[in-house]
N, C-alpha and C. Protein backbone atom coordinates (compact mmCIF):
# COMPACT_ATOMS: atom_id res chain seq x y z
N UNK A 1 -37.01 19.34 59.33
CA UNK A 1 -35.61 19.54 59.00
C UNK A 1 -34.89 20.05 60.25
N UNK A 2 -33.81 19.43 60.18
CA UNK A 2 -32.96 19.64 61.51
C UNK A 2 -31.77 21.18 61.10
N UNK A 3 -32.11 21.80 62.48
CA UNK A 3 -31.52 22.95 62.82
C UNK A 3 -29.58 22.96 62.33
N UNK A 4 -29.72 24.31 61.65
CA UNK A 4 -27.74 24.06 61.20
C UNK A 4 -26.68 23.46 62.25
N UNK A 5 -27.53 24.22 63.44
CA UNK A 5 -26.32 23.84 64.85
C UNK A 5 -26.46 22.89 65.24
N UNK A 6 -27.64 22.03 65.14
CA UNK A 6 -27.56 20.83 65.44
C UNK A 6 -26.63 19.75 64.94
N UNK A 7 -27.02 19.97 63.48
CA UNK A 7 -25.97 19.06 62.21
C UNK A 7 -24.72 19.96 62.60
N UNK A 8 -24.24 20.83 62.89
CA UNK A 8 -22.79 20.86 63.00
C UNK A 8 -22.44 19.95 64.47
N UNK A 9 -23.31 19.87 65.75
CA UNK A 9 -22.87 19.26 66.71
C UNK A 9 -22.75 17.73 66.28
N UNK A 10 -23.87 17.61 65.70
CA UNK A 10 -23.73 15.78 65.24
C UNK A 10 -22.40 15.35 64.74
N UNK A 11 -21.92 16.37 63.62
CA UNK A 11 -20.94 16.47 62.97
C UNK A 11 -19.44 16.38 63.67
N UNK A 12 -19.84 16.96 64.76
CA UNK A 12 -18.22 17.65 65.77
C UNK A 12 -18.21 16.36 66.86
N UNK A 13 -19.26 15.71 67.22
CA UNK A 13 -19.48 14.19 68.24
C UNK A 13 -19.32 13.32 67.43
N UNK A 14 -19.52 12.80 66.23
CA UNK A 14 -18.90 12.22 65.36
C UNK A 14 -17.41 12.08 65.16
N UNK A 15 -17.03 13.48 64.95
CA UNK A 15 -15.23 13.61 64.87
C UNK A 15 -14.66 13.11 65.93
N UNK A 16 -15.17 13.39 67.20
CA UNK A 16 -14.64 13.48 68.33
C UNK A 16 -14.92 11.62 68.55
N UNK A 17 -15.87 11.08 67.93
CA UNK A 17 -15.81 9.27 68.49
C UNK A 17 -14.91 8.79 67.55
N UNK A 18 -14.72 9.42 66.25
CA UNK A 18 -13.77 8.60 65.40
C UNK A 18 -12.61 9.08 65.92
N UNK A 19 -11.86 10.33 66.30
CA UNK A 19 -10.54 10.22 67.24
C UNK A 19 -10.31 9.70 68.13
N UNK A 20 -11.52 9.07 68.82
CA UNK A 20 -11.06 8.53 70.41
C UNK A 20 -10.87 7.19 69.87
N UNK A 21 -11.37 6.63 68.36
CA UNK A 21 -11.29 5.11 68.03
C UNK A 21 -10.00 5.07 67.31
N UNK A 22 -9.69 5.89 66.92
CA UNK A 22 -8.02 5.88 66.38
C UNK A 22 -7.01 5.22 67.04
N UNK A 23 -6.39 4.31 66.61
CA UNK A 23 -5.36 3.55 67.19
C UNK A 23 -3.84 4.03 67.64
N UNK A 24 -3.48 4.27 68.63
CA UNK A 24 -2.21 4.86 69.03
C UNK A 24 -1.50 4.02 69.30
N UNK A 25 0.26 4.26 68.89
CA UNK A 25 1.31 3.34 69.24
C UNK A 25 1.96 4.34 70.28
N UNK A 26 2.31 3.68 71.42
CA UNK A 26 3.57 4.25 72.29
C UNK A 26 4.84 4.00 72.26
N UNK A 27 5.74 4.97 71.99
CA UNK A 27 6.91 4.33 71.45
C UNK A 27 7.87 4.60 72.83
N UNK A 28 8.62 3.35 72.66
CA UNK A 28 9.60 3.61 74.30
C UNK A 28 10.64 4.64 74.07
N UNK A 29 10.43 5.07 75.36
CA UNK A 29 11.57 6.58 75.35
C UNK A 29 13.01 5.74 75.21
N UNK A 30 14.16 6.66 74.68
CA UNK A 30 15.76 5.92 74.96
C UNK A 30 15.70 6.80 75.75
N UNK A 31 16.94 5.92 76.92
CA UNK A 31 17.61 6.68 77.69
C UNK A 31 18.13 7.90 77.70
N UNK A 32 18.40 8.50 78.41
CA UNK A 32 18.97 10.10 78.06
C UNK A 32 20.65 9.73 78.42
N UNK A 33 21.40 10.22 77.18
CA UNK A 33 23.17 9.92 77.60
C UNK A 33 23.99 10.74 78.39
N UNK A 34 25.00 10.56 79.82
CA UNK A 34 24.62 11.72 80.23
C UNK A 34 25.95 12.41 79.24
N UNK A 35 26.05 13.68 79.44
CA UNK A 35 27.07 14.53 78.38
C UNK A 35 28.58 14.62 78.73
N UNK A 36 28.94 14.03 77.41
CA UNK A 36 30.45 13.86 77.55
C UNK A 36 31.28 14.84 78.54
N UNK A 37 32.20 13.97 79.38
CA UNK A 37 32.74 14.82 80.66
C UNK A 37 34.36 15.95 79.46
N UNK A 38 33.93 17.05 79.78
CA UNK A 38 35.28 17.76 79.01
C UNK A 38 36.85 17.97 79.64
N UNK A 39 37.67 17.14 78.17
CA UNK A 39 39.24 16.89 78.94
C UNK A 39 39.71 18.41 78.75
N UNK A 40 40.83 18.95 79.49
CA UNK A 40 41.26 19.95 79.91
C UNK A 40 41.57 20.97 78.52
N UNK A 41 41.60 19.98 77.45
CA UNK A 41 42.24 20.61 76.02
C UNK A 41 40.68 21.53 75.35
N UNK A 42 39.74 20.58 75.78
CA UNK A 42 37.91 20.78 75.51
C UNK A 42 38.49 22.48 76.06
N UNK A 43 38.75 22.42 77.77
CA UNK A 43 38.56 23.57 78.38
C UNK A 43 38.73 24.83 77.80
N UNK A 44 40.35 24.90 77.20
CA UNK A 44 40.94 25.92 76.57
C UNK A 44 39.94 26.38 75.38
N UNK A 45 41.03 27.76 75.34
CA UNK A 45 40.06 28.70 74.47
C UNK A 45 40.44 28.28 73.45
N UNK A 46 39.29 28.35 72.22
CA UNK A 46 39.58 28.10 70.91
C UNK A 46 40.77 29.14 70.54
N UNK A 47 41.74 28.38 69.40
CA UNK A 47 42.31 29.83 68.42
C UNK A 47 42.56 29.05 67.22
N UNK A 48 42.82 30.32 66.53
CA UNK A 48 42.81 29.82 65.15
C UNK A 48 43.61 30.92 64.57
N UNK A 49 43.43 30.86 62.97
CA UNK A 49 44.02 31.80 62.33
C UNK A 49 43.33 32.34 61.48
N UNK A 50 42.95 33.73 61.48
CA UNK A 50 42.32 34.90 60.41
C UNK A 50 43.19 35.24 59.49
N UNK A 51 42.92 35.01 58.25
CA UNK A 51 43.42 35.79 57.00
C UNK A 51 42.39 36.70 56.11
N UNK A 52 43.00 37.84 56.47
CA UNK A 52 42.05 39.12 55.78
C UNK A 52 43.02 39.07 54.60
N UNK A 53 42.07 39.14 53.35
CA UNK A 53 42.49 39.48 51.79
C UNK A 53 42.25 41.31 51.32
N UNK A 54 42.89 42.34 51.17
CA UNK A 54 42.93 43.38 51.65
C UNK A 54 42.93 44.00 50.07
């Protein structure tokens, strides 16, 4: 009868040939967009209006 650590290595070289036989897809990268250029209105500070109910 074969040793526990043995059957766990058989076990773990096993895993390790059925992952390397696993079939992988490569999927094509998209381009990177470059980031919208900001018009002068973008620039300004936000404002708005607060209404506190009191």
């Amino acid at each position: 009868m074969l040793e526990a650590f043995i059957i766990e290595e058989l076990k773990r070289r096993e895993q390790e040939k059925r992952e390397r036989q696993r079939p992988t897809v490569d999927l094509p990268r998209l381009p990177e967009e470059p980031p919208p250029q900001e018009s002068e209105q973008d620039k300004a500070p936000k404002r708005g209006v607060v209404v506190l109910n009191t």
